[in-house]
C-alpha atoms as a PDB file:
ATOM      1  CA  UNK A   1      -0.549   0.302 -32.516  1.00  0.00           C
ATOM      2  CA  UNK A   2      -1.815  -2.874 -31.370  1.00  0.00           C
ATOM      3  CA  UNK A   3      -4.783  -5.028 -31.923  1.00  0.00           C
ATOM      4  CA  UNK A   4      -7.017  -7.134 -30.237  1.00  0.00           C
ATOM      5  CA  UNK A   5     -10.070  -9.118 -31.011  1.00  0.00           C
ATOM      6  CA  UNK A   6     -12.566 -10.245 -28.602  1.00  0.00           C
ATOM      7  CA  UNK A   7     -14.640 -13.103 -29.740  1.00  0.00           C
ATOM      8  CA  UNK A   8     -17.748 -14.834 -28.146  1.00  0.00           C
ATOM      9  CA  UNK A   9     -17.934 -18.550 -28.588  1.00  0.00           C
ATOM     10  CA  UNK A  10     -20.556 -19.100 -31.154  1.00  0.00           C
ATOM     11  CA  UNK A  11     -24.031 -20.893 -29.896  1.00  0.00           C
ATOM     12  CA  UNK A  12     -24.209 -23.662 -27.690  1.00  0.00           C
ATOM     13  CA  UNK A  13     -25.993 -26.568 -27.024  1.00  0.00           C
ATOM     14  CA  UNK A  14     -27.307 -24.629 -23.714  1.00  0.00           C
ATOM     15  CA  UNK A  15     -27.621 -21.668 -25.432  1.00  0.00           C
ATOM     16  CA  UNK A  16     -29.849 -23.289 -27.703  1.00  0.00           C
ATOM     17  CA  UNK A  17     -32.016 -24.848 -24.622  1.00  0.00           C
ATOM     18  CA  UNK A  18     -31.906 -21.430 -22.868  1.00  0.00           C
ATOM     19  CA  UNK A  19     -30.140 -22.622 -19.924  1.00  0.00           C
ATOM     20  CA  UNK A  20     -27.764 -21.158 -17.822  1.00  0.00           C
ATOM     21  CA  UNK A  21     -23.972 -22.479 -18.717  1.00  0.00           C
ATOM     22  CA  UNK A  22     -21.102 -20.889 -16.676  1.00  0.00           C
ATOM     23  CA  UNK A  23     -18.264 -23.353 -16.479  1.00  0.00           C
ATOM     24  CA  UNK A  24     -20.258 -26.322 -17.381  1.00  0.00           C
ATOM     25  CA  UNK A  25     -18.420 -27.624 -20.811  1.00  0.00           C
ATOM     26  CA  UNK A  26     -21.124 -27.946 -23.451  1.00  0.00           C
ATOM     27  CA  UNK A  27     -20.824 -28.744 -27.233  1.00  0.00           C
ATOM     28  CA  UNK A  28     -21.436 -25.887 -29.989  1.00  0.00           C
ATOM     29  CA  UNK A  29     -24.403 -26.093 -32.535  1.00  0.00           C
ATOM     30  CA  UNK A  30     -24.485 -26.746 -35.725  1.00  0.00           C
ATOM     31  CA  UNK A  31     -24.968 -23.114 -35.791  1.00  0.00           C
ATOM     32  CA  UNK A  32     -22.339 -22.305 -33.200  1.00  0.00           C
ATOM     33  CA  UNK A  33     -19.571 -24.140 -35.815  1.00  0.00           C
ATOM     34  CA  UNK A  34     -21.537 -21.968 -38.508  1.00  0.00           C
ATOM     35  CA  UNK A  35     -21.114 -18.722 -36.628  1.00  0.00           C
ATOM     36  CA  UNK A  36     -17.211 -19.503 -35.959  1.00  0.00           C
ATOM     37  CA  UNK A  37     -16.054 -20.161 -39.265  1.00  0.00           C
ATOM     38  CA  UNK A  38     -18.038 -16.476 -40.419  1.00  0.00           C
ATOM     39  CA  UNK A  39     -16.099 -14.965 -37.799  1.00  0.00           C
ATOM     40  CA  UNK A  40     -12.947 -16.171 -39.638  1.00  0.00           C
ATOM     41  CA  UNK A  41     -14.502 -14.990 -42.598  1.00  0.00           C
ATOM     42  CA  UNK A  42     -15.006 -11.330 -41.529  1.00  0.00           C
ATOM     43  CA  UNK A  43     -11.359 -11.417 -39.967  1.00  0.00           C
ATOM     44  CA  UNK A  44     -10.037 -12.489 -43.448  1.00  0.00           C
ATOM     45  CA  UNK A  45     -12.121 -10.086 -45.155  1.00  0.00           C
ATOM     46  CA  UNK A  46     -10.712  -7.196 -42.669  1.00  0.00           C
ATOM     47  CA  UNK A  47      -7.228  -8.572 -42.861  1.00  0.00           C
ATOM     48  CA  UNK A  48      -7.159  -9.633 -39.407  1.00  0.00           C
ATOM     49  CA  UNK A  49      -4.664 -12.159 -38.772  1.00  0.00           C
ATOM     50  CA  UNK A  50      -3.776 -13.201 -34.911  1.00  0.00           C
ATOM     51  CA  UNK A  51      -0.371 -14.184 -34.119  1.00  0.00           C
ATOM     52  CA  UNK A  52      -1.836 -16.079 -31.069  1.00  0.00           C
ATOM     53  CA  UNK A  53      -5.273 -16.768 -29.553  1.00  0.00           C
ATOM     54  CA  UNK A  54      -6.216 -17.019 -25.959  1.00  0.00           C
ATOM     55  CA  UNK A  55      -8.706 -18.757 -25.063  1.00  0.00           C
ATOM     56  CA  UNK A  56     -10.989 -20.334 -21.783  1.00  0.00           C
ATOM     57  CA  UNK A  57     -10.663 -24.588 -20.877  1.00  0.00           C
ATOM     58  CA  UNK A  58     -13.844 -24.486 -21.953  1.00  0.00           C
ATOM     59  CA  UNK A  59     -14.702 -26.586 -25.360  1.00  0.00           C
ATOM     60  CA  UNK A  60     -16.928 -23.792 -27.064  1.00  0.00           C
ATOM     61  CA  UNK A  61     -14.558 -21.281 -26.808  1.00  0.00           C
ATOM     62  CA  UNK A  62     -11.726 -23.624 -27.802  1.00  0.00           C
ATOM     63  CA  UNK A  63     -13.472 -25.015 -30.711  1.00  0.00           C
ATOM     64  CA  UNK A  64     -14.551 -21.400 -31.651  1.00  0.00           C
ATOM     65  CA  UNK A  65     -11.078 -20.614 -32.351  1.00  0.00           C
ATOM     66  CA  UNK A  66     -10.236 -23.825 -34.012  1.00  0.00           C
ATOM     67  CA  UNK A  67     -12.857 -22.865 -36.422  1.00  0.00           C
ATOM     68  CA  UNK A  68     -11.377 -19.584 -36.899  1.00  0.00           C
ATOM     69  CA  UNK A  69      -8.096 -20.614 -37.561  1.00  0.00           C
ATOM     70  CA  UNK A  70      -9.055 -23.411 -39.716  1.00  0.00           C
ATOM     71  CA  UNK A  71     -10.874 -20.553 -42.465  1.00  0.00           C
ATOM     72  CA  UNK A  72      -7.779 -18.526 -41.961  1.00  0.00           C
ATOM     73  CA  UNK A  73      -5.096 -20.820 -42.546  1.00  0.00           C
ATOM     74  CA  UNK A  74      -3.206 -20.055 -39.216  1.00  0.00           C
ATOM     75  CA  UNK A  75      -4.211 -22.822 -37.386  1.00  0.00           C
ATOM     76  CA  UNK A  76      -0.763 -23.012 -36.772  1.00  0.00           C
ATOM     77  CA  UNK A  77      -0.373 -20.381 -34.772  1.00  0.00           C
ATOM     78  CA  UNK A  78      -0.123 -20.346 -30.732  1.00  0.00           C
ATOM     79  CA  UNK A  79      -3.220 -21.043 -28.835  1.00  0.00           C
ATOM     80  CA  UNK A  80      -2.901 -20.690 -24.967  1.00  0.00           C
ATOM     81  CA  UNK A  81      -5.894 -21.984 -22.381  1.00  0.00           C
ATOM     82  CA  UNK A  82      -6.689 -20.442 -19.125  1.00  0.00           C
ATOM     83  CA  UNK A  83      -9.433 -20.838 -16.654  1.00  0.00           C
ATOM     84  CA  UNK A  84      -9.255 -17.268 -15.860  1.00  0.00           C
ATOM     85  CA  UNK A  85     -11.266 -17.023 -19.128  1.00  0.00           C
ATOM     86  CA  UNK A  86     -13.706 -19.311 -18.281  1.00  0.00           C
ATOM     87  CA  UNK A  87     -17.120 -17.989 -18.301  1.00  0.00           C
ATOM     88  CA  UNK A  88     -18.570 -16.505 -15.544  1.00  0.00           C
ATOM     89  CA  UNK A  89     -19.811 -19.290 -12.932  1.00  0.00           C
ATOM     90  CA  UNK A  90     -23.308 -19.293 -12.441  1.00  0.00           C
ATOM     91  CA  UNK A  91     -23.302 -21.257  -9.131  1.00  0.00           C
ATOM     92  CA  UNK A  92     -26.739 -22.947  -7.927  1.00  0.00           C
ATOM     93  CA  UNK A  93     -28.357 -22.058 -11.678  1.00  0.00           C
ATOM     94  CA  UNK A  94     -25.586 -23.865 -13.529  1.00  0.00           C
ATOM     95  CA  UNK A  95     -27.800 -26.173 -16.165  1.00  0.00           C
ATOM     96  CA  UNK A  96     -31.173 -24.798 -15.778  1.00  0.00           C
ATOM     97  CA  UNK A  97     -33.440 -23.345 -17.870  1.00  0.00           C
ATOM     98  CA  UNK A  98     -34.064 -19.555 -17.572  1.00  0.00           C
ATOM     99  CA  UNK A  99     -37.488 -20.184 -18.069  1.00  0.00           C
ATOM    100  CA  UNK A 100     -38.546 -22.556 -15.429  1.00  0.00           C
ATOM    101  CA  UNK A 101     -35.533 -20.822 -13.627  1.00  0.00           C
ATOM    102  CA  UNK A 102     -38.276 -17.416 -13.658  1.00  0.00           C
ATOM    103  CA  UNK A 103     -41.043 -18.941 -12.992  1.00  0.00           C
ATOM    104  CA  UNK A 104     -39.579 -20.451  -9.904  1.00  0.00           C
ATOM    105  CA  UNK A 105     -37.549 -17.746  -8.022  1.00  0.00           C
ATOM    106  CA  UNK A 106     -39.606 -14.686 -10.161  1.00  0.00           C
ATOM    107  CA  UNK A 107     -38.483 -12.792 -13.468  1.00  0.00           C
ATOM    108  CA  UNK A 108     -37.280  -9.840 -11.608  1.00  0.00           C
ATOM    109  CA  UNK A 109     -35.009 -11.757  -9.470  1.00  0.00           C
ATOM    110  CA  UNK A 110     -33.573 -14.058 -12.592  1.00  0.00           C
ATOM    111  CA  UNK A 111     -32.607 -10.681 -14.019  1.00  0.00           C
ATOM    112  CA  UNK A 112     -30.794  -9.241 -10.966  1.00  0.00           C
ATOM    113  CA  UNK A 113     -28.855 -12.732 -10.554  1.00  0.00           C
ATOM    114  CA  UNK A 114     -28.384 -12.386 -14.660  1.00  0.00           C
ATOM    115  CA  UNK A 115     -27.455  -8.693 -15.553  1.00  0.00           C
ATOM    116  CA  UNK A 116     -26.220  -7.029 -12.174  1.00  0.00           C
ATOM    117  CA  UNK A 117     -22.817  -6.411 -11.554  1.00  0.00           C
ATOM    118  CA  UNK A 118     -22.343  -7.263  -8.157  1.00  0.00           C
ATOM    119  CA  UNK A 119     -25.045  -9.767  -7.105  1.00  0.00           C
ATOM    120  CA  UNK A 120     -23.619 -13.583  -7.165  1.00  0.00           C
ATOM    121  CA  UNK A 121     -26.474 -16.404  -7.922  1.00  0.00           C
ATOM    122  CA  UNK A 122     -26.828 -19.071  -5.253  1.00  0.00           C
ATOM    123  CA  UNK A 123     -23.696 -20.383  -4.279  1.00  0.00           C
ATOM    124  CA  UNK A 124     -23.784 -23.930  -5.985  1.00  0.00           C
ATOM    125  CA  UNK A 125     -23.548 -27.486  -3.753  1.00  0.00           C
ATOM    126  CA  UNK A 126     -19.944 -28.678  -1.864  1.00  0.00           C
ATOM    127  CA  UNK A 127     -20.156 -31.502  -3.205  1.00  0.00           C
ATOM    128  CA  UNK A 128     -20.080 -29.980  -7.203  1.00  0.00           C
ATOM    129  CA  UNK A 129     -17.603 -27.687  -6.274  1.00  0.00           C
ATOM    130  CA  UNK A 130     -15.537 -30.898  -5.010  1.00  0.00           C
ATOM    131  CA  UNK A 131     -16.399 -32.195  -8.879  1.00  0.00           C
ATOM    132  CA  UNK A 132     -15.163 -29.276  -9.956  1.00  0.00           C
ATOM    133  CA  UNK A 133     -11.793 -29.687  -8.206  1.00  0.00           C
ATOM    134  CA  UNK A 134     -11.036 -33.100  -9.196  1.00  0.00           C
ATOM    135  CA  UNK A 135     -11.369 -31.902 -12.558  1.00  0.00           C
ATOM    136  CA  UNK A 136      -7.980 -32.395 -14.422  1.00  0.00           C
ATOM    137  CA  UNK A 137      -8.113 -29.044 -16.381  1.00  0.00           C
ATOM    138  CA  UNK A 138      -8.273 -26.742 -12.738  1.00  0.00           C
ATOM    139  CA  UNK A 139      -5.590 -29.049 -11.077  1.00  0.00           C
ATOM    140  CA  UNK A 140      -3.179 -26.893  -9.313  1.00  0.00           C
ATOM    141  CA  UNK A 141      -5.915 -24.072  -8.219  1.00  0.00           C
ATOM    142  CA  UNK A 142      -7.034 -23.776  -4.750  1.00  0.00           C
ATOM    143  CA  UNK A 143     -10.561 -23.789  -3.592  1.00  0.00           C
ATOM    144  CA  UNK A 144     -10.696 -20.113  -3.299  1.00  0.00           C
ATOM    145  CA  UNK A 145      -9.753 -19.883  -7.110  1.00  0.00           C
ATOM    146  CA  UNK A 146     -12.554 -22.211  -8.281  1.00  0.00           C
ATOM    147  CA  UNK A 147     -15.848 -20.203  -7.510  1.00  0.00           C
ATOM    148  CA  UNK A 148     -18.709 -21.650  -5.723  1.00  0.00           C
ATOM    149  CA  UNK A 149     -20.842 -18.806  -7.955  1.00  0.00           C
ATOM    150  CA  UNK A 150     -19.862 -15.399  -9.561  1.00  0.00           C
ATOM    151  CA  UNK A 151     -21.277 -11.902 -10.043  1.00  0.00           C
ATOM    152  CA  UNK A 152     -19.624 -10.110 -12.827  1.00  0.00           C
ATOM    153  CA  UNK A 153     -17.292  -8.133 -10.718  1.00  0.00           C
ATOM    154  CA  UNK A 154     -15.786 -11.529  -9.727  1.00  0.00           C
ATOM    155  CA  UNK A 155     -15.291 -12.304 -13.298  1.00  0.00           C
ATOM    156  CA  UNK A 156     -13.456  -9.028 -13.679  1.00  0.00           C
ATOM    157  CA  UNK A 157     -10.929  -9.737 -10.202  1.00  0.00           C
ATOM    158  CA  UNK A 158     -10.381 -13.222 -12.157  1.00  0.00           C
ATOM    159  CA  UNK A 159      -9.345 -11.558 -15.942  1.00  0.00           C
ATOM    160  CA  UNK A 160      -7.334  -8.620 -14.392  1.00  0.00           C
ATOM    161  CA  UNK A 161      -4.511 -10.587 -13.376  1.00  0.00           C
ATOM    162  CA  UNK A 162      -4.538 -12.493 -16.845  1.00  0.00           C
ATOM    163  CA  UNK A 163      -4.457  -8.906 -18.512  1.00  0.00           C
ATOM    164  CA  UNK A 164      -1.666  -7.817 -16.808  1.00  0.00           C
ATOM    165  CA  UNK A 165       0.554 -10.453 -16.652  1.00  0.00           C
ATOM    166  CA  UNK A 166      -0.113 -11.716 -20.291  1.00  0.00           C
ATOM    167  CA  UNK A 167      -2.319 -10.296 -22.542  1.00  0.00           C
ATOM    168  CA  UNK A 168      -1.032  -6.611 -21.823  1.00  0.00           C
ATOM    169  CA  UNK A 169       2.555  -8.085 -22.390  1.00  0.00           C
ATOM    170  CA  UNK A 170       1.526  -9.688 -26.212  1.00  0.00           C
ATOM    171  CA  UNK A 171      -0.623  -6.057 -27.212  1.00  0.00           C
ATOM    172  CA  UNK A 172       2.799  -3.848 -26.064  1.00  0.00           C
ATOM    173  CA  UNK A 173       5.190  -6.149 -28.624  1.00  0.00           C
ATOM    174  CA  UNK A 174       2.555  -5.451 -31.823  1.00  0.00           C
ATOM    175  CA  UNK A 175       1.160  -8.549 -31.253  1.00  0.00           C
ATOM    176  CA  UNK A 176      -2.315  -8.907 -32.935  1.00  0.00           C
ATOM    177  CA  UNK A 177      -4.108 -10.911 -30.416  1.00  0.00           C
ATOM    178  CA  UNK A 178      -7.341 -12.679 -30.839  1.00  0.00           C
ATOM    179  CA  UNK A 179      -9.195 -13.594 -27.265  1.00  0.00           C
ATOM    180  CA  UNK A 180     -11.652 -16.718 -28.124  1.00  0.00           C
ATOM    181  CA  UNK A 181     -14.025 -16.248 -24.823  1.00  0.00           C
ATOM    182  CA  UNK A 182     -17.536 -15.962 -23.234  1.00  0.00           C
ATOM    183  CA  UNK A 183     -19.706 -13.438 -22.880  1.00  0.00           C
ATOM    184  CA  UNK A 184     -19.235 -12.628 -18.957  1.00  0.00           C
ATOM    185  CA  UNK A 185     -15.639 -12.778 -19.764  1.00  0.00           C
ATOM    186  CA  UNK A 186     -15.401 -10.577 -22.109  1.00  0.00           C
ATOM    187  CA  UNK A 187     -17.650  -7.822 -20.614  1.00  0.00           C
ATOM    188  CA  UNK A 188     -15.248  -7.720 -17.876  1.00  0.00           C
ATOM    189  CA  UNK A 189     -12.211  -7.308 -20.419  1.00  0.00           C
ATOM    190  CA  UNK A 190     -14.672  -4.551 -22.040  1.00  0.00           C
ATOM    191  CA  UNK A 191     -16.158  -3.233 -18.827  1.00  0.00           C
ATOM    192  CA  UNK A 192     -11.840  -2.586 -18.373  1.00  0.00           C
ATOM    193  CA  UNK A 193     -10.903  -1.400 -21.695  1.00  0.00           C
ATOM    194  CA  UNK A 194     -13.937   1.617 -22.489  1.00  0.00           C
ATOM    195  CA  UNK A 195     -14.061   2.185 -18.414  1.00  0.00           C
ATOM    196  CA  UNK A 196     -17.737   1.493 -18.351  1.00  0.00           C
ATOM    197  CA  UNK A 197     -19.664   2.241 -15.364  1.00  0.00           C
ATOM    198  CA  UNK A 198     -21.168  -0.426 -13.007  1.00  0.00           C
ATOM    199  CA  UNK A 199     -24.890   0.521 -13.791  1.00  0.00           C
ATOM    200  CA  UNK A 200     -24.069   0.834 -17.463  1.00  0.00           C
ATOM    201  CA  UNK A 201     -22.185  -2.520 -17.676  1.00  0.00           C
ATOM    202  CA  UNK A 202     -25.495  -4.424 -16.916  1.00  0.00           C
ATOM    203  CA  UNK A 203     -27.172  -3.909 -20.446  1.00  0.00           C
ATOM    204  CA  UNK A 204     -24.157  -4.353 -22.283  1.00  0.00           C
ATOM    205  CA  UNK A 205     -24.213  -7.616 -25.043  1.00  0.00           C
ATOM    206  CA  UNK A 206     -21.673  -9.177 -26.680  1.00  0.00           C
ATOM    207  CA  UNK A 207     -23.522 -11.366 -29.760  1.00  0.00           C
ATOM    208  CA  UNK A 208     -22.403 -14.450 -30.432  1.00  0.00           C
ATOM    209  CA  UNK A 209     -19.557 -15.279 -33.154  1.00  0.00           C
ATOM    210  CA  UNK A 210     -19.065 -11.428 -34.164  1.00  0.00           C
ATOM    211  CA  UNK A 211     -15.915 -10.069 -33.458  1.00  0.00           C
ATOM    212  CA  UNK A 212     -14.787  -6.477 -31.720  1.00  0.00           C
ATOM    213  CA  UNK A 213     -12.235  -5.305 -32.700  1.00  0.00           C
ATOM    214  CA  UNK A 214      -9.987  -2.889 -30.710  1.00  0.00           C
ATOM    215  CA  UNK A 215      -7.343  -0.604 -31.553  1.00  0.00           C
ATOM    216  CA  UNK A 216      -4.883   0.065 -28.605  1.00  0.00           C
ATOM    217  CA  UNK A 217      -2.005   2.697 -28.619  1.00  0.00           C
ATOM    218  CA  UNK A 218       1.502   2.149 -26.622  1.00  0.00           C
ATOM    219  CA  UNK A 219      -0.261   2.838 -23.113  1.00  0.00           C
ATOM    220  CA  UNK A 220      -2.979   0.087 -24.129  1.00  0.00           C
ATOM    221  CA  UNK A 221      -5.727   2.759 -24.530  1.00  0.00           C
ATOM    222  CA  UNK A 222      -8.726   2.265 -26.928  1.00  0.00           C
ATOM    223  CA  UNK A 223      -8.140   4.557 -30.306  1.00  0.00           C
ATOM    224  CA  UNK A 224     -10.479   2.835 -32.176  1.00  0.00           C
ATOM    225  CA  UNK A 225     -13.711  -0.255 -32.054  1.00  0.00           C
ATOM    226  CA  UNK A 226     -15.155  -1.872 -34.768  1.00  0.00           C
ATOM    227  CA  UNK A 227     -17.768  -4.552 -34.426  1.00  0.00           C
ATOM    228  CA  UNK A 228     -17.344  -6.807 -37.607  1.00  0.00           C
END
């Protein structure tokens, strides 16, 4: 039986201005540190110990885990970074706030560009896309790899080849695997795992900094889910 642990960052400094984030690398909170180190103190308390952690290029998730590991005395362990975790890329809205985002473009069309499955934001400028390409950390994609904006179903075509090729690989050798993501990401990974349906997908939440926990058997299906 194998295990694996989804984890949302805990809250960010855009979280905490209500602004929309995607792959632009903000800080955590005071709280967001807070809300990492009681994850690793309800994975201690459930004797939940990863033998590796995957997690996004992105500092919140990375410093999510380092929080985690530092309460359970495993920061030794293996921690591997991939862009395919990133969160999902909210194109033209990247950095604004929600709010003046509604009032602008209208509430109901925020929440299509926000919850729907298959309806990408505006696309976001050439020339921060170029930005985005010189970064060092996506060196060695292509431009067709680094989004110019993402629905959730492009989040999911980005994760599946990550599952397959790695994480499904770790959860078939016992591993007990602890993903340190974002929210988008890890409704696609959950969207996968519990086969939820595309209109049912939309209201689903991950909170931040509280684990799921997932019980897999040999063929990788869900036995169990507990939300610590």
């Amino acid at each position: 039986m194998a295990t694996l642990i989804l984890l949302r960052h805990g809250q960010s400094t855009y979280n905490q201005e209500n602004r929309f984030t995607g792959w632009v690398d903000v800080d955590l909170t005071p709280q967001g540190y807070e809300e990492a180190q009681k994850a690793g103190e309800l994975l201690r308390n459930a004797s939940l110990l990863p033998d590796i952690v995957l997690t996004s290029v992105l500092k919140r998730a990375i410093y999510t885990a380092d929080e985690v590991l530092k309460v359970l005395d495993r920061s030794w362990v293996p921690v591997e970074k991939t862009w395919r975790l990133n969160e999902r890329h909210y194109g033209g809205l990247s950095g604004l706030d929600k709010a003046e985002t509604a009032d602008r473009f209208g509430a109901e069309q925020v929440k299509i560009w926000r919850r729907s499955y298959d309806v990408q934001p505006p696309r976001t400028s050439d020339e921060e896309h170029h930005h985005l390409m010189a970064d060092p950390r996506y060196q060695g994609l292509t431009a067709t790899d680094v989004p110019y904006t993402e629905a959730l179903v492009d989040v999911l075509v980005r994760v599946m080849p990550y599952w397959e090729e790695r994480i499904a690989p770790l959860l078939t050798q016992d591993e007990t695997v602890l993903v340190s993501a974002h929210g988008n990401s890890l409704r696609a990974m959950v969207k996968f795992l519990e086969s939820i349906p595309d209109d049912e997908i939309v209201g689903y939440e991950i909170a931040n900094g509280e684990p799921i926990v997932y019980q897999l058997d040999a063929g990788l299906k869900v036995i169990s889910k507990d939300v610590l």
